[in-house]
C-alpha atoms as a PDB file:
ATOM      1  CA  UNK A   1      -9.201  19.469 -33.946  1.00  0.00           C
ATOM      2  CA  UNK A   2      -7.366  16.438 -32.668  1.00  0.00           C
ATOM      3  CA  UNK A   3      -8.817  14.334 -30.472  1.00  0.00           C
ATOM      4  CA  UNK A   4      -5.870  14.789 -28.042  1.00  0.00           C
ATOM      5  CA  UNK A   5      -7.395  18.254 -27.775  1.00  0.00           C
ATOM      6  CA  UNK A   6     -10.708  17.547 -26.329  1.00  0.00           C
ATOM      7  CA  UNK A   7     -10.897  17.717 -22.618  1.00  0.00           C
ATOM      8  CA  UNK A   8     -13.107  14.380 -22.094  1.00  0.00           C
ATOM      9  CA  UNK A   9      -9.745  13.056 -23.608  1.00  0.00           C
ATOM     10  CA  UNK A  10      -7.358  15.193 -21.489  1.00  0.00           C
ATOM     11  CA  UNK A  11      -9.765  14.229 -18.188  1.00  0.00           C
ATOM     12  CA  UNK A  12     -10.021  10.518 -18.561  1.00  0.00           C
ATOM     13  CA  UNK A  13      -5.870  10.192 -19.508  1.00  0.00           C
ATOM     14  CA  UNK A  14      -5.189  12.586 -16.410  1.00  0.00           C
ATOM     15  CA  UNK A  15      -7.341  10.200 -14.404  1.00  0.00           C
ATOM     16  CA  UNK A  16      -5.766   6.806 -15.284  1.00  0.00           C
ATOM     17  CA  UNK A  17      -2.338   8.200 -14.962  1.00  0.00           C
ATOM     18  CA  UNK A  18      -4.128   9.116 -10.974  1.00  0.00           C
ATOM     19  CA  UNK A  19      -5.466   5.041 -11.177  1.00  0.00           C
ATOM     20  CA  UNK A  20      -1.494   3.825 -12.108  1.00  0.00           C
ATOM     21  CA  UNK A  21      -0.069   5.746  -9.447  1.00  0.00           C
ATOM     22  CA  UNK A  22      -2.860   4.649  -6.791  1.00  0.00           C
ATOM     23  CA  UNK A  23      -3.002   1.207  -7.797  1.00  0.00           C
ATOM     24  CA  UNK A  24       0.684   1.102  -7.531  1.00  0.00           C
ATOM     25  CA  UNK A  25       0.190   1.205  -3.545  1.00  0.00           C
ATOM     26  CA  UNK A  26      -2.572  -1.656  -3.222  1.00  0.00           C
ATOM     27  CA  UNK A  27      -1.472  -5.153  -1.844  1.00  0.00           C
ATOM     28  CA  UNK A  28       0.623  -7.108  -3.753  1.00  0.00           C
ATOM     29  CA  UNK A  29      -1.905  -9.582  -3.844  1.00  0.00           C
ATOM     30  CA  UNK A  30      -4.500  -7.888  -5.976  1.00  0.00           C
ATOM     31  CA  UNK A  31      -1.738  -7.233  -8.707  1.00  0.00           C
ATOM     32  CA  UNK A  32      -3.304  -9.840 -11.159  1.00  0.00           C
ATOM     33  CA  UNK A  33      -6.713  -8.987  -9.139  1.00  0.00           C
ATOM     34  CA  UNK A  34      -8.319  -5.409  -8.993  1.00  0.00           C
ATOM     35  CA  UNK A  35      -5.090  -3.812  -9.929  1.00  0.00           C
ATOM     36  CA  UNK A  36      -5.049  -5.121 -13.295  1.00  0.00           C
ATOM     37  CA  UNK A  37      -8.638  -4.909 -13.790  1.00  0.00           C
ATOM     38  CA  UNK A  38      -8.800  -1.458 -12.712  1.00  0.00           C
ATOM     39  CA  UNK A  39      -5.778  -0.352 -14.656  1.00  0.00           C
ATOM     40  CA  UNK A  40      -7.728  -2.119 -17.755  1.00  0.00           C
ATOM     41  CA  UNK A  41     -10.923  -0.094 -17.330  1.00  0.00           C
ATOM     42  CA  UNK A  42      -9.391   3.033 -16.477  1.00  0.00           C
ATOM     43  CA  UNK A  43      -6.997   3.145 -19.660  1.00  0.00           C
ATOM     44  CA  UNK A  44     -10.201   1.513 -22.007  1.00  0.00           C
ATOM     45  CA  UNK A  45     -11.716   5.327 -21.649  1.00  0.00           C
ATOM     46  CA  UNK A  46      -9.219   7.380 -23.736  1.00  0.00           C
ATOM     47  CA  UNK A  47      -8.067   4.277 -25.573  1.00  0.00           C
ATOM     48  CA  UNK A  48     -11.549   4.095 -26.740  1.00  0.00           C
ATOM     49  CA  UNK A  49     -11.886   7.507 -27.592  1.00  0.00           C
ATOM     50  CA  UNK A  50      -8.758   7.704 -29.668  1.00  0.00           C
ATOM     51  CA  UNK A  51      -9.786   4.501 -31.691  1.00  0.00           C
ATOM     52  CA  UNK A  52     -13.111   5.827 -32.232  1.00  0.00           C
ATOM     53  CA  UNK A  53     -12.196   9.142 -33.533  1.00  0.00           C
ATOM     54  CA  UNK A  54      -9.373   7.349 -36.113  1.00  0.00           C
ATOM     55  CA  UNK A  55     -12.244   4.786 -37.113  1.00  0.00           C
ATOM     56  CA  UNK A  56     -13.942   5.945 -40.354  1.00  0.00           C
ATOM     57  CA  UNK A  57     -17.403   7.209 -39.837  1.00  0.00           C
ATOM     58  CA  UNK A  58     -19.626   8.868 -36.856  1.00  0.00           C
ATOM     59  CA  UNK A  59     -21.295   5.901 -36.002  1.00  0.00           C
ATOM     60  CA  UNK A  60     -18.412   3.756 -35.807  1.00  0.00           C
ATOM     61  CA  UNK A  61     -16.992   6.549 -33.556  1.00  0.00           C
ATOM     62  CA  UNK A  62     -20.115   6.949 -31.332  1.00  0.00           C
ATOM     63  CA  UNK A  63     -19.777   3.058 -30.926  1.00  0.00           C
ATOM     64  CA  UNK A  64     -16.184   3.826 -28.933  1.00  0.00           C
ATOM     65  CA  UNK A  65     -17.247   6.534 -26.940  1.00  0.00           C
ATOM     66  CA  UNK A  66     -20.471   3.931 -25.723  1.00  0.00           C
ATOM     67  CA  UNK A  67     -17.734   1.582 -24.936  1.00  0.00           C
ATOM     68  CA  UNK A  68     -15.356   4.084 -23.412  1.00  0.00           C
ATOM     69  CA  UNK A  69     -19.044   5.962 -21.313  1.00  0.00           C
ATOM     70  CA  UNK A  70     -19.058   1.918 -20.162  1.00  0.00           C
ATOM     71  CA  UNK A  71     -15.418   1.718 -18.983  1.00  0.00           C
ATOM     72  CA  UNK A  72     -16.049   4.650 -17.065  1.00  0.00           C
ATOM     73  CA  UNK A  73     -18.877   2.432 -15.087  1.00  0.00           C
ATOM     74  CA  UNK A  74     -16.606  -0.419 -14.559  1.00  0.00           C
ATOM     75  CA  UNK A  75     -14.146   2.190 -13.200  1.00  0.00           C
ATOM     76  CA  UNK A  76     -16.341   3.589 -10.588  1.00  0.00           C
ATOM     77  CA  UNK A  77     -17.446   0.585  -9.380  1.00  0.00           C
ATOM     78  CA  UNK A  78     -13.927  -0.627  -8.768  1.00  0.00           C
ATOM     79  CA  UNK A  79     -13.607   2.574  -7.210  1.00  0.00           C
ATOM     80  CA  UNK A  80     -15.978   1.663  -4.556  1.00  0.00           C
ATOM     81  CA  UNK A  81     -14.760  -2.257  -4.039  1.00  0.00           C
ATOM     82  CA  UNK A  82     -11.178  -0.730  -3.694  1.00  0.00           C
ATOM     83  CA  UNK A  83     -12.738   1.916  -0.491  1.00  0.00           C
ATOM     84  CA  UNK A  84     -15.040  -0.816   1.050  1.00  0.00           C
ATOM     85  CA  UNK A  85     -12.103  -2.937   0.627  1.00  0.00           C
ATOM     86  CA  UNK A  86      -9.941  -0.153   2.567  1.00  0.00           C
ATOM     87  CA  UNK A  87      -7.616   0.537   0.033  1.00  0.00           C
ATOM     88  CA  UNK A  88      -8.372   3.949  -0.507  1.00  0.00           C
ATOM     89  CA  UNK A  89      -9.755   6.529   1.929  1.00  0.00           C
ATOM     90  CA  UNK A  90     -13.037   8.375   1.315  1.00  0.00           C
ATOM     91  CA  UNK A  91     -11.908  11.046   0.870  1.00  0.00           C
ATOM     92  CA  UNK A  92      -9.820   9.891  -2.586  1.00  0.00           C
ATOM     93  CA  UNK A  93     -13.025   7.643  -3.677  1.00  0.00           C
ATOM     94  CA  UNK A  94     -15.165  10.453  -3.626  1.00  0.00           C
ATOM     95  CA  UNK A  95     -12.957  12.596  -5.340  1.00  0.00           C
ATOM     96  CA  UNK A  96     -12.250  10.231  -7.934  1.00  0.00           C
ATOM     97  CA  UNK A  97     -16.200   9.293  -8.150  1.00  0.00           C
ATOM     98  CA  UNK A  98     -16.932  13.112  -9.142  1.00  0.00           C
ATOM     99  CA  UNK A  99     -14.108  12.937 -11.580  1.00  0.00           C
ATOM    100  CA  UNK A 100     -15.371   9.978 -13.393  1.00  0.00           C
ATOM    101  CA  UNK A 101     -19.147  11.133 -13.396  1.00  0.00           C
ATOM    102  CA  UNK A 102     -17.925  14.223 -15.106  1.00  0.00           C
ATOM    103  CA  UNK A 103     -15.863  12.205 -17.605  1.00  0.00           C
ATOM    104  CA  UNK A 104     -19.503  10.042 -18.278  1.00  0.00           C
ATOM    105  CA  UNK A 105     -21.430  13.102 -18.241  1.00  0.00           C
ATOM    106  CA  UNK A 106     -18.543  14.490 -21.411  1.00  0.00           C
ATOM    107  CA  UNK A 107     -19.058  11.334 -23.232  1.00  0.00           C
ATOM    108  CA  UNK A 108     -22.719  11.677 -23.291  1.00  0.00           C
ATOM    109  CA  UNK A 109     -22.142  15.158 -24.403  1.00  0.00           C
ATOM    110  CA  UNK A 110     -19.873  14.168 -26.714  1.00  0.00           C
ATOM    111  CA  UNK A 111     -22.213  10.940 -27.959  1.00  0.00           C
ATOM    112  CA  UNK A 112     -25.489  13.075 -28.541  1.00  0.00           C
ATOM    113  CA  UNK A 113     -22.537  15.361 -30.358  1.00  0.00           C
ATOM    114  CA  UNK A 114     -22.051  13.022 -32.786  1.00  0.00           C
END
């Protein structure tokens, strides 16, 4: 199977493609700010997973997805600055919080996999 094929890896490149396209709207003055950090951390998830599954052994690959289960931390957490911070609404940050606990929750799955 190729890891383009698992859905932890479909989920979390679906969801930063959602972070680009919402980021895209914030103030111009968070473009070297949250934007970019958010962008970052969003993209680290599947970026991690595909390095760790090209790396040579399990353990080196269980080391990305522990980086990647990480990223998806940082993400939420930007998550919530960017509503308290009224740039999103509620109703997208909670949304996007349930999306990114179920990408965590498929890393774990797919750590304790490994």
């Amino acid at each position: 199977m190729k890891v383009e094929d698992l859905d932890v890896f479909k989920l979390s490149h679906k969801l930063t493609l959602r972070i680009y396209e919402l980021t895209g709207k914030f103030p111009s003055g968070e473009k070297f700010g949250l934007v970019s950090q958010m962008r970052r951390s969003a993209t680290s998830i599947p970026t991690n997973i595909m390095e760790g599954a090209y790396r040579v052994g399990r353990k080196e690959f269980k080391h990305f997805i522990s980086i990647a289960k990480g990223s998806c931390g940082e993400t939420r957490y930007q998550l919530l600055l960017s509503k308290d911070l009224n740039y999103i609404n509620a109703e997208k940050y909670f949304g996007l919080q349930a999306e990114y606990e179920r990408v965590s929750m498929m890393l774990t799955k797919l750590y304790q996999s490994l």
